[in-house]
PDB file of N, CA and C in Angstrom:
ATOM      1  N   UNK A   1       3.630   9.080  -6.944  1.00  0.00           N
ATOM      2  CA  UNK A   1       4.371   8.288  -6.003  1.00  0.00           C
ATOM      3  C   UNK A   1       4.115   6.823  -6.354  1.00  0.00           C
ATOM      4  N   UNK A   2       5.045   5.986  -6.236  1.00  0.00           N
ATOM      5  CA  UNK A   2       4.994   4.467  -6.374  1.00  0.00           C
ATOM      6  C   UNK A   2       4.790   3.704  -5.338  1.00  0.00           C
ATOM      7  N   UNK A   3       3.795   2.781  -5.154  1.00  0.00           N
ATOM      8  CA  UNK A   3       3.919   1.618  -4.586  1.00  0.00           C
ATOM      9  C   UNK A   3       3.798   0.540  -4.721  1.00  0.00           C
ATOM     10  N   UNK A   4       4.769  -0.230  -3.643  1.00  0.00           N
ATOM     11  CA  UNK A   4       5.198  -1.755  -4.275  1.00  0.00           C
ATOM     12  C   UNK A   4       4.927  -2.308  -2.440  1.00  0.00           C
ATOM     13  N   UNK A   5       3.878  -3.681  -2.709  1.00  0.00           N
ATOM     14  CA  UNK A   5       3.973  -4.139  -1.583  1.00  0.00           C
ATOM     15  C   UNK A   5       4.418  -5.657  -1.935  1.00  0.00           C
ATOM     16  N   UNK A   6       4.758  -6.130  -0.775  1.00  0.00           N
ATOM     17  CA  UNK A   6       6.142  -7.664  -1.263  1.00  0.00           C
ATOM     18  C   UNK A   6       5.209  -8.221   0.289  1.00  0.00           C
ATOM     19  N   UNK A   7       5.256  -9.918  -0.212  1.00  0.00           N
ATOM     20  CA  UNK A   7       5.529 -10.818   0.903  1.00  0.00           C
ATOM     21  C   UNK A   7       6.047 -11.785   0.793  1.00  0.00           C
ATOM     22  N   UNK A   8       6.807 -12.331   1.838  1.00  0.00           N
ATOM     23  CA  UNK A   8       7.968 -13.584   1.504  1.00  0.00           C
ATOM     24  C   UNK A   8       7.604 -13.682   0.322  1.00  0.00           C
ATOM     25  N   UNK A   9       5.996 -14.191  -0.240  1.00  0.00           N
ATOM     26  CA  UNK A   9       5.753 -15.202  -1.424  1.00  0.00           C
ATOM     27  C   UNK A   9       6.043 -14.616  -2.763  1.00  0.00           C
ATOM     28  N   UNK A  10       5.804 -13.293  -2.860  1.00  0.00           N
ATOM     29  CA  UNK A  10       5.399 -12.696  -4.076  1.00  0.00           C
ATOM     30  C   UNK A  10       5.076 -11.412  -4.007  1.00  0.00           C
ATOM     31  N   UNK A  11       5.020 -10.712  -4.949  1.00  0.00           N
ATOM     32  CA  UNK A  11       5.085  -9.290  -4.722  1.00  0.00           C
ATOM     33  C   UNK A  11       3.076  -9.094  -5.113  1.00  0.00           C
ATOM     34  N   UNK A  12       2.437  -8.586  -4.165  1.00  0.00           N
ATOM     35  CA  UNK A  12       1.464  -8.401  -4.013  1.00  0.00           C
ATOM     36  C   UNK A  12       0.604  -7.221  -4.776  1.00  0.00           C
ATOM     37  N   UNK A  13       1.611  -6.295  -5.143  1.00  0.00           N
ATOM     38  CA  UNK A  13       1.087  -5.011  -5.544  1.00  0.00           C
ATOM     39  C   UNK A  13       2.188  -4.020  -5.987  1.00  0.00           C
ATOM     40  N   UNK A  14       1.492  -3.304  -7.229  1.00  0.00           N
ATOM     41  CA  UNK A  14       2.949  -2.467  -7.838  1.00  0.00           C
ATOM     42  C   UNK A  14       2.317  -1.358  -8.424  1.00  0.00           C
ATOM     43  N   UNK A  15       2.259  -0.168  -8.433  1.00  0.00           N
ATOM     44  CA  UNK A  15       1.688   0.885  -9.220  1.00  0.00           C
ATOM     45  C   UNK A  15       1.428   2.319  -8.747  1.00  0.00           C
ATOM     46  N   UNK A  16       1.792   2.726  -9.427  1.00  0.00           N
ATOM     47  CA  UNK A  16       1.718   4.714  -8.695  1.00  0.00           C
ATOM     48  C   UNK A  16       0.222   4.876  -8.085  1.00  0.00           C
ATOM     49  N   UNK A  17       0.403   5.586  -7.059  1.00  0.00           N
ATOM     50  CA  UNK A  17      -0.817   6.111  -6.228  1.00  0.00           C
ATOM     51  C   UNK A  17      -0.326   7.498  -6.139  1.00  0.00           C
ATOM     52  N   UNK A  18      -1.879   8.228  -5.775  1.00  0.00           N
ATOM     53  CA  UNK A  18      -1.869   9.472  -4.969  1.00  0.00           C
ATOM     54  C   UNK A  18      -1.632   9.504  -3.611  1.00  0.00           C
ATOM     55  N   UNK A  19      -1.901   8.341  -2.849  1.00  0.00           N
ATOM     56  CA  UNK A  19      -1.832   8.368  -1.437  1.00  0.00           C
ATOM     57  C   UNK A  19      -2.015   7.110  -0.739  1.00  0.00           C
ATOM     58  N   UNK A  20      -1.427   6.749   0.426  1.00  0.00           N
ATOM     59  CA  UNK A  20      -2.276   5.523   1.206  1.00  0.00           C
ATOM     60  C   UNK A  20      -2.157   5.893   2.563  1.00  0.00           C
ATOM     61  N   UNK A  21      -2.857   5.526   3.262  1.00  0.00           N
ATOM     62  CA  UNK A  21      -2.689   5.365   4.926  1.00  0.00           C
ATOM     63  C   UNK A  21      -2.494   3.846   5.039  1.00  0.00           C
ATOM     64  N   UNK A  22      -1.710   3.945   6.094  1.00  0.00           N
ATOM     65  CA  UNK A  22      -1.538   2.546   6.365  1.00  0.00           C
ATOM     66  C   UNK A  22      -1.351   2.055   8.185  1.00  0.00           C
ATOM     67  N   UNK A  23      -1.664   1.633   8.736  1.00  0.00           N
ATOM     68  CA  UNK A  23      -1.877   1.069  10.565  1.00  0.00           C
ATOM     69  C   UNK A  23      -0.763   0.801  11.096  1.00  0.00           C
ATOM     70  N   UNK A  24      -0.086   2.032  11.391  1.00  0.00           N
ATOM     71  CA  UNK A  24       1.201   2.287  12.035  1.00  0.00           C
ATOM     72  C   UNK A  24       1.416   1.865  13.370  1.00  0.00           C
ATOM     73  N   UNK A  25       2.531   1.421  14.092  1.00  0.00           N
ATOM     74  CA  UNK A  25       2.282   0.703  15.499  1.00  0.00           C
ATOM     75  C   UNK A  25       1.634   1.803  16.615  1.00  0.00           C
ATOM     76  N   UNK A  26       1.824   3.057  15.897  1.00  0.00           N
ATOM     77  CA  UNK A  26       1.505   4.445  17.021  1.00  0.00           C
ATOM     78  C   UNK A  26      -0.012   5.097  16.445  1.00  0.00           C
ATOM     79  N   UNK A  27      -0.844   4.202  15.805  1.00  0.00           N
ATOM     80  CA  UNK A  27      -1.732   4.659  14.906  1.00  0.00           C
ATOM     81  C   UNK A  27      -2.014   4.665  13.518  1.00  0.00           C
ATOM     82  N   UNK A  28      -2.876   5.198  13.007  1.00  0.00           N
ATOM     83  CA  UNK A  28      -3.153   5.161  11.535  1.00  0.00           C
ATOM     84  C   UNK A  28      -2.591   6.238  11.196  1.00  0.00           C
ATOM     85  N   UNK A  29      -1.869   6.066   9.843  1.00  0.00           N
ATOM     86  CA  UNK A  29      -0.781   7.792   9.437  1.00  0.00           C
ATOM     87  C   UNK A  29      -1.332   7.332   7.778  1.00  0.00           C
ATOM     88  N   UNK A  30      -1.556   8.783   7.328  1.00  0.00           N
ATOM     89  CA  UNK A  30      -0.928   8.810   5.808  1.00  0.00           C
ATOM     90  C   UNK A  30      -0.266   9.473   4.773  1.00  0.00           C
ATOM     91  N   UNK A  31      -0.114   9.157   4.360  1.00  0.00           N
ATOM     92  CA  UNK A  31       1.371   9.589   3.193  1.00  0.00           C
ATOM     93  C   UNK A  31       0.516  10.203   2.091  1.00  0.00           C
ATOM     94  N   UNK A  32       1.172  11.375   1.478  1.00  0.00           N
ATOM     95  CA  UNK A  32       1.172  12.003   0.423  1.00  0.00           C
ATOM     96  C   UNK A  32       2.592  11.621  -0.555  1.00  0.00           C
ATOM     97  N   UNK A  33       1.591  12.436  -1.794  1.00  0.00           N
ATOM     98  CA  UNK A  33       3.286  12.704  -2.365  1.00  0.00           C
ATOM     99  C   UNK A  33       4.529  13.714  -1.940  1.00  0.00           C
ATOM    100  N   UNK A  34       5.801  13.371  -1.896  1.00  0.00           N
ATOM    101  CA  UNK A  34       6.716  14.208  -1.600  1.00  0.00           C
ATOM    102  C   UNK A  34       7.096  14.025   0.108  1.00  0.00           C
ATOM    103  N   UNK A  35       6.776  13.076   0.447  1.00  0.00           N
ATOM    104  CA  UNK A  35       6.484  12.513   2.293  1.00  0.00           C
ATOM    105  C   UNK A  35       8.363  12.272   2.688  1.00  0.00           C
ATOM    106  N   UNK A  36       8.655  13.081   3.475  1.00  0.00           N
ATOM    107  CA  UNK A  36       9.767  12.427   4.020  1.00  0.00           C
ATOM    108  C   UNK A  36       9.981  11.166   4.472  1.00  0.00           C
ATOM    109  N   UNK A  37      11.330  11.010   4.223  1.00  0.00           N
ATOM    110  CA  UNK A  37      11.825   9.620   4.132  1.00  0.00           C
ATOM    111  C   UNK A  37      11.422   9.245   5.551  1.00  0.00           C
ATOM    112  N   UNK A  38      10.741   7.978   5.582  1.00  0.00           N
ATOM    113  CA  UNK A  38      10.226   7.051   6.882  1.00  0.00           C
ATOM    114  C   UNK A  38      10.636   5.635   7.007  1.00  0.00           C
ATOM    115  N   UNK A  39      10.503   5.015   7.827  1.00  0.00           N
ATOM    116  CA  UNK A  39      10.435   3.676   8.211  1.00  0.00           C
ATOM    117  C   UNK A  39       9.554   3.688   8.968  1.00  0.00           C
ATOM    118  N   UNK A  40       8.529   2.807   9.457  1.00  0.00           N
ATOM    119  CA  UNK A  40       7.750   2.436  10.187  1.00  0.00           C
ATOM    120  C   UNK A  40       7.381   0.791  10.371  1.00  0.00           C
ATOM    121  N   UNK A  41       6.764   0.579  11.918  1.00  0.00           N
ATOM    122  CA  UNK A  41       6.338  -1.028  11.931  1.00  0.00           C
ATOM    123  C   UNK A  41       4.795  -0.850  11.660  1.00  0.00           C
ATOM    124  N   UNK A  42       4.581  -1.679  10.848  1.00  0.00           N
ATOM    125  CA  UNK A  42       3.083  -1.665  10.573  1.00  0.00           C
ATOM    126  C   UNK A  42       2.578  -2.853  11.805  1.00  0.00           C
ATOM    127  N   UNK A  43       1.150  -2.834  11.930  1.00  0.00           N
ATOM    128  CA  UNK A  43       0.083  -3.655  12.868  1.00  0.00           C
ATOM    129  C   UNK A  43      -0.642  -4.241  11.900  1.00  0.00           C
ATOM    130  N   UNK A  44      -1.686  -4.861  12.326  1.00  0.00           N
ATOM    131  CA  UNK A  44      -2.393  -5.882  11.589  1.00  0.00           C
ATOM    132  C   UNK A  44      -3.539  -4.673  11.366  1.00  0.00           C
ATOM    133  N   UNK A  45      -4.166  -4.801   9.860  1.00  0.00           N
ATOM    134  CA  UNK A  45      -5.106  -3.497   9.919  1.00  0.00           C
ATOM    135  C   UNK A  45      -5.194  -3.405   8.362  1.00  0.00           C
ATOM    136  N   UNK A  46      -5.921  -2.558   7.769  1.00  0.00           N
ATOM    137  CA  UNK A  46      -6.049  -2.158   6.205  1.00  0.00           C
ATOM    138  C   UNK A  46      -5.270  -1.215   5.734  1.00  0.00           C
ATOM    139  N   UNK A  47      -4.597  -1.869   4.815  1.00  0.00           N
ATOM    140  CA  UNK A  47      -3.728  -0.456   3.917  1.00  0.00           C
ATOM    141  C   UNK A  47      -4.882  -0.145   3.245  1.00  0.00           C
ATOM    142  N   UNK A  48      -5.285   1.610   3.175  1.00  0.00           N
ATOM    143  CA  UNK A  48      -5.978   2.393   2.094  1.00  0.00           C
ATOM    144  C   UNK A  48      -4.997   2.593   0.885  1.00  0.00           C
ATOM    145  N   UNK A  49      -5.330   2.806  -0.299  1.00  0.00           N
ATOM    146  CA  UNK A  49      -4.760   3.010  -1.309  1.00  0.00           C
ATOM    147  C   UNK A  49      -5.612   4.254  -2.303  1.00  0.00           C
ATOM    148  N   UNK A  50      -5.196   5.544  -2.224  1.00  0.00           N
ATOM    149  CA  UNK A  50      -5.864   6.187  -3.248  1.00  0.00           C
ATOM    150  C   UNK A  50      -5.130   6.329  -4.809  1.00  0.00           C
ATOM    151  N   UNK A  51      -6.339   5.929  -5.267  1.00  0.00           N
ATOM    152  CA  UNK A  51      -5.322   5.730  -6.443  1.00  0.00           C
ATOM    153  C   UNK A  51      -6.262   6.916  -8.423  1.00  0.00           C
ATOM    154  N   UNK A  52      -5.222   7.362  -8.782  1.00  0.00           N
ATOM    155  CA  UNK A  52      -6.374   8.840  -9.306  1.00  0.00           C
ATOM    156  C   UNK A  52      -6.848   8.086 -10.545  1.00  0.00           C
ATOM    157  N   UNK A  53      -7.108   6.953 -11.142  1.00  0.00           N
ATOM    158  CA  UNK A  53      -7.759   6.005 -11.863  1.00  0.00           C
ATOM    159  C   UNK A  53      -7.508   4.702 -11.631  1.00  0.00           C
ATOM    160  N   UNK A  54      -8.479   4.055 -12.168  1.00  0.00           N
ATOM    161  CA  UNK A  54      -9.063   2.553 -12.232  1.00  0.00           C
ATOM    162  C   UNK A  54      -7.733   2.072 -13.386  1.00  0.00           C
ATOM    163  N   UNK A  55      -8.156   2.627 -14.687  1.00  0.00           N
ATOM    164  CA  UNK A  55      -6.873   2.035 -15.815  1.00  0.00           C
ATOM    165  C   UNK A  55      -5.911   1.519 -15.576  1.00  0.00           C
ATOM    166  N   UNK A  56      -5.128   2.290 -14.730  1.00  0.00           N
ATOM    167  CA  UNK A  56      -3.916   2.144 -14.938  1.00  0.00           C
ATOM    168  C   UNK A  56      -3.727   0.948 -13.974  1.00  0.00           C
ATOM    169  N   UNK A  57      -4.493   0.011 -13.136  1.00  0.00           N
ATOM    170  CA  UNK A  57      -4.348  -1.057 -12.166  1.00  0.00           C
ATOM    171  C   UNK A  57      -4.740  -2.330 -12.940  1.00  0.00           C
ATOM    172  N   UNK A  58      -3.815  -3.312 -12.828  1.00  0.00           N
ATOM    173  CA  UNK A  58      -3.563  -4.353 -13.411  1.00  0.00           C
ATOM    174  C   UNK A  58      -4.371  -5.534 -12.249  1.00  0.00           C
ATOM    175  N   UNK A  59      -5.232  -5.743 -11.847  1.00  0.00           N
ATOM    176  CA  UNK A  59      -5.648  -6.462 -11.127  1.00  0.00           C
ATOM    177  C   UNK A  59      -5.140  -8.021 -10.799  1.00  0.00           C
ATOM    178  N   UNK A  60      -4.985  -8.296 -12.485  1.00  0.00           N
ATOM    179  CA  UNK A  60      -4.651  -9.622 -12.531  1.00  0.00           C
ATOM    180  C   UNK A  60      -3.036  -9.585 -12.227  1.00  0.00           C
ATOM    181  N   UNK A  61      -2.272  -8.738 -12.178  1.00  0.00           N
ATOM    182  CA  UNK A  61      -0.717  -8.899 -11.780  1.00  0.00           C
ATOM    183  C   UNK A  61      -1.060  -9.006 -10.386  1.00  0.00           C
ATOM    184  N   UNK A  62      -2.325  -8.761  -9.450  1.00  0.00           N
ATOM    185  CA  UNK A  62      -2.002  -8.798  -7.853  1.00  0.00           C
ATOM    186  C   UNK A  62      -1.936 -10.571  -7.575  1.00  0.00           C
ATOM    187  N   UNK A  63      -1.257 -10.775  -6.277  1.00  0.00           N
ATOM    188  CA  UNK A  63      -1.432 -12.401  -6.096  1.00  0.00           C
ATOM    189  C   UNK A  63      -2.250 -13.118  -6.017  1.00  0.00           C
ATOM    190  N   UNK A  64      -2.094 -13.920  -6.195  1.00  0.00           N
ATOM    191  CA  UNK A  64      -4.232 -14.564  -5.982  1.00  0.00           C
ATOM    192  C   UNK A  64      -4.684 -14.757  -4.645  1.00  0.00           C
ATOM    193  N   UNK A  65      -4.053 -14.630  -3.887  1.00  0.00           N
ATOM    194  CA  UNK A  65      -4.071 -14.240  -2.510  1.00  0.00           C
ATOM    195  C   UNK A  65      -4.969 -13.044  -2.397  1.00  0.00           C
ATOM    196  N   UNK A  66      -4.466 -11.925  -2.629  1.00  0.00           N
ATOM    197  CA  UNK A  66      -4.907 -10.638  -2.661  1.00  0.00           C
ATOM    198  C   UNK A  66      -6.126 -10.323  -2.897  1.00  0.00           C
ATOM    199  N   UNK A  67      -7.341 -10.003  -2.462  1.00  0.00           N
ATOM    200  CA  UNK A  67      -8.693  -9.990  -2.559  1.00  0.00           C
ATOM    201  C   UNK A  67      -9.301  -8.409  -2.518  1.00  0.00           C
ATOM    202  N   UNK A  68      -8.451  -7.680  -3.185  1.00  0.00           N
ATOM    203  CA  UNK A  68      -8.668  -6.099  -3.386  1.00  0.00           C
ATOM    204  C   UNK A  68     -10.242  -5.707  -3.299  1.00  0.00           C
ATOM    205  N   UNK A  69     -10.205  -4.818  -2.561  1.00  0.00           N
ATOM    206  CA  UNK A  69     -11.810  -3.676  -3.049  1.00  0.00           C
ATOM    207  C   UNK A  69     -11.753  -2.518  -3.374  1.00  0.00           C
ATOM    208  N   UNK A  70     -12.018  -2.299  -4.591  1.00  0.00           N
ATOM    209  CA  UNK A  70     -12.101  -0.722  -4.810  1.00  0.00           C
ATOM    210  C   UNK A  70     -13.333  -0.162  -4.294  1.00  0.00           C
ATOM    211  N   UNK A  71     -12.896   0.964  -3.722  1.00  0.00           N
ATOM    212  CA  UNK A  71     -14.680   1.814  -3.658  1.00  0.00           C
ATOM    213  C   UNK A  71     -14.687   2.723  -4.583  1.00  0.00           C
ATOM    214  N   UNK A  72     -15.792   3.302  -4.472  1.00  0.00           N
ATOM    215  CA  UNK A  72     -16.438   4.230  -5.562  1.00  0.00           C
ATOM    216  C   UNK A  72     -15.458   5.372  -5.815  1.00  0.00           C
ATOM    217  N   UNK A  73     -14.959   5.816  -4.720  1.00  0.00           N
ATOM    218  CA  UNK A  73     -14.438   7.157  -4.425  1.00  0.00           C
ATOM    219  C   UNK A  73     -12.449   6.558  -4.973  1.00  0.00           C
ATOM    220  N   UNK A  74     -12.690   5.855  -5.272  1.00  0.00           N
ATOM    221  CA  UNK A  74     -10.677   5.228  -6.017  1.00  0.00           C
ATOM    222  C   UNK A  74     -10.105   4.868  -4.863  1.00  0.00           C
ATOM    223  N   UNK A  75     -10.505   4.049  -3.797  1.00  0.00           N
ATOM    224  CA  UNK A  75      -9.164   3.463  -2.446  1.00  0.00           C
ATOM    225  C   UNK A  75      -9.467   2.150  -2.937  1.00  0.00           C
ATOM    226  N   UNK A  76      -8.401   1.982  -2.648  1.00  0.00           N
ATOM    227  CA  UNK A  76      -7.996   0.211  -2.698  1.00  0.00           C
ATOM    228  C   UNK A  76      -8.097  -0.161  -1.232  1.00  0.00           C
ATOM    229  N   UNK A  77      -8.119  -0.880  -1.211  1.00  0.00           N
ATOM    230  CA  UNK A  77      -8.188  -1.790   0.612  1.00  0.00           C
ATOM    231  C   UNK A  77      -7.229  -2.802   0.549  1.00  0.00           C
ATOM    232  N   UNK A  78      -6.406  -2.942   1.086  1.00  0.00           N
ATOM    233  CA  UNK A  78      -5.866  -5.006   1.264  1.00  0.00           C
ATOM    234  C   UNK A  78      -5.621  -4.595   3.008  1.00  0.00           C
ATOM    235  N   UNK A  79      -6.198  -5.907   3.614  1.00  0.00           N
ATOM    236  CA  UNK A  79      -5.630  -6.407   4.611  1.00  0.00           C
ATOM    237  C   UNK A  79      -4.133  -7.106   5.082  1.00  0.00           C
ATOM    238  N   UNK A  80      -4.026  -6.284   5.856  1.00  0.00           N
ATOM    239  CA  UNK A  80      -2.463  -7.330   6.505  1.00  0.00           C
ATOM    240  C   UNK A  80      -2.628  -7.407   7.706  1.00  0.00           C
ATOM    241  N   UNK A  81      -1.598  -8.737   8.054  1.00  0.00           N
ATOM    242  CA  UNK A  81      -1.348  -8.888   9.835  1.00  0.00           C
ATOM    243  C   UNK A  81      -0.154  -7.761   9.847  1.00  0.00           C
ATOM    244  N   UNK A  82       1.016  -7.800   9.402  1.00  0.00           N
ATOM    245  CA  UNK A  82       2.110  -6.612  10.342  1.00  0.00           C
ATOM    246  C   UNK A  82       2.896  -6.716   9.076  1.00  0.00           C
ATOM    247  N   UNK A  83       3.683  -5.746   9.623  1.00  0.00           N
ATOM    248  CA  UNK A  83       4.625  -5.704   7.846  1.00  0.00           C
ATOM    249  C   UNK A  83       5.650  -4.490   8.478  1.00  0.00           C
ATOM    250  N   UNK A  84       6.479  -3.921   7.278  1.00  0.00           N
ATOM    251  CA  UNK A  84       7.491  -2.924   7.522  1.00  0.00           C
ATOM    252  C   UNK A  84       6.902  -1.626   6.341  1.00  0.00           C
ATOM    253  N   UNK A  85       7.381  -0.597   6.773  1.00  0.00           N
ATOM    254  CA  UNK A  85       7.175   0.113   5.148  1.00  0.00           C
ATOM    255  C   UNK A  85       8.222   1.427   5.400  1.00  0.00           C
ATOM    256  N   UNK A  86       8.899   1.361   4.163  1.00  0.00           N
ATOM    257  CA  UNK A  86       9.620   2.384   3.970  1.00  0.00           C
ATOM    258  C   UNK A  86       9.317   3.289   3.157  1.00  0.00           C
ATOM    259  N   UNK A  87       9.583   4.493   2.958  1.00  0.00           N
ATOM    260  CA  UNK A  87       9.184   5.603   2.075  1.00  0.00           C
ATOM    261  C   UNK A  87      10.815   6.123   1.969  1.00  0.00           C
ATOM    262  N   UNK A  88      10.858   6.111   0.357  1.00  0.00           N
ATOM    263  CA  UNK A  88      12.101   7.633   0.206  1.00  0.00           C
ATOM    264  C   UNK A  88      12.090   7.838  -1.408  1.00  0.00           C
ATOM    265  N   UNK A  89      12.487   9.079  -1.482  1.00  0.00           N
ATOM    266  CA  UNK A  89      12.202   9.443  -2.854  1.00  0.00           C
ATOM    267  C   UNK A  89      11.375   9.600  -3.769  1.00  0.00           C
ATOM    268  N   UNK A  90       9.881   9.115  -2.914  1.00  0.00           N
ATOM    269  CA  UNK A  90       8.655   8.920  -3.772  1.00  0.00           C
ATOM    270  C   UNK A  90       8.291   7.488  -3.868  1.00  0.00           C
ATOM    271  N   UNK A  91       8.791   6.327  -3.633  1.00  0.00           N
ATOM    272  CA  UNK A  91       8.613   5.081  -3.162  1.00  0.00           C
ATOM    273  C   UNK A  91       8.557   4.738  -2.242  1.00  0.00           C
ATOM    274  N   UNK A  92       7.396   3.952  -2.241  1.00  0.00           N
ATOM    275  CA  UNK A  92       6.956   3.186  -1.010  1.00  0.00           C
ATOM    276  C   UNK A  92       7.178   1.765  -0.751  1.00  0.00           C
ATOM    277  N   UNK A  93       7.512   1.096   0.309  1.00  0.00           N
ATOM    278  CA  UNK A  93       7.562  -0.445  -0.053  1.00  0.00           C
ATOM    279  C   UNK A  93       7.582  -1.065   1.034  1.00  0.00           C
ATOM    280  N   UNK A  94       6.265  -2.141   0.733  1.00  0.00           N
ATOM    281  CA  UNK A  94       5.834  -2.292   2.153  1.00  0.00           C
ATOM    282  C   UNK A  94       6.236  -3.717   2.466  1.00  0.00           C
ATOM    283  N   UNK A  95       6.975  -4.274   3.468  1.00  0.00           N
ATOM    284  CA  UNK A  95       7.079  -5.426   3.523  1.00  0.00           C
ATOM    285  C   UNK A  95       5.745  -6.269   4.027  1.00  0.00           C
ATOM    286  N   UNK A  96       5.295  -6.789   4.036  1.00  0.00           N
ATOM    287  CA  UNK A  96       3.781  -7.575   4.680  1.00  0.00           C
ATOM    288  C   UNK A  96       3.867  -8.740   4.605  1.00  0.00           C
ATOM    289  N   UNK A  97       3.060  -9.374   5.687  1.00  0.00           N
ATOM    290  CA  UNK A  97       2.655 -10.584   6.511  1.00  0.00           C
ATOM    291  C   UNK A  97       1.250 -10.864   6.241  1.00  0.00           C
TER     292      UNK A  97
END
């Protein structure tokens, strides 16, 4: 599955994952691969990012804004205040604030 997260400024993040949860206005939800098509309002909160290697993440393409943490176990972390995110077809794309 792909994800691409965008803000007004610049596109923040781009690259296939296994999974993320992300801080839905009704709670924390997360997505697999093959996830029916969604829209949701995101809240201010941490997108998780599982991602099934380190390699393939380009660190230096994220914005310099962006202050990523990987943990041990492969999640990415970024913080946002609120955003949009759509899912269809296997893409994800999150609008963020």
């Amino acid at each position: 599955m792909y994800l691409e997260i965008v803000s007004p400024e610049a596109t923040l993040f781009s690259s296939e994952i296994d999974a993320i949860t992300a801080p839905g206005a009704d709670g924390e939800f997360e997505m697999l691969n093959h996830h029916a098509a969604i829209v949701s309002l995101l809240t201010a909160g941490t997108v998780k990012i599982k991602v099934h290697t380190q390699t393939h993440l380009d660190f230096e393409k994220l914005h310099p804004e962006v202050t990523p943490h990987m943990s041990d176990n492969k999640v990415l972390t970024l913080k946002i205040k609120s955003g949009t995110l759509e899912s269809k077809d296997n893409k994800i794309i999150i609008l963020a604030d």
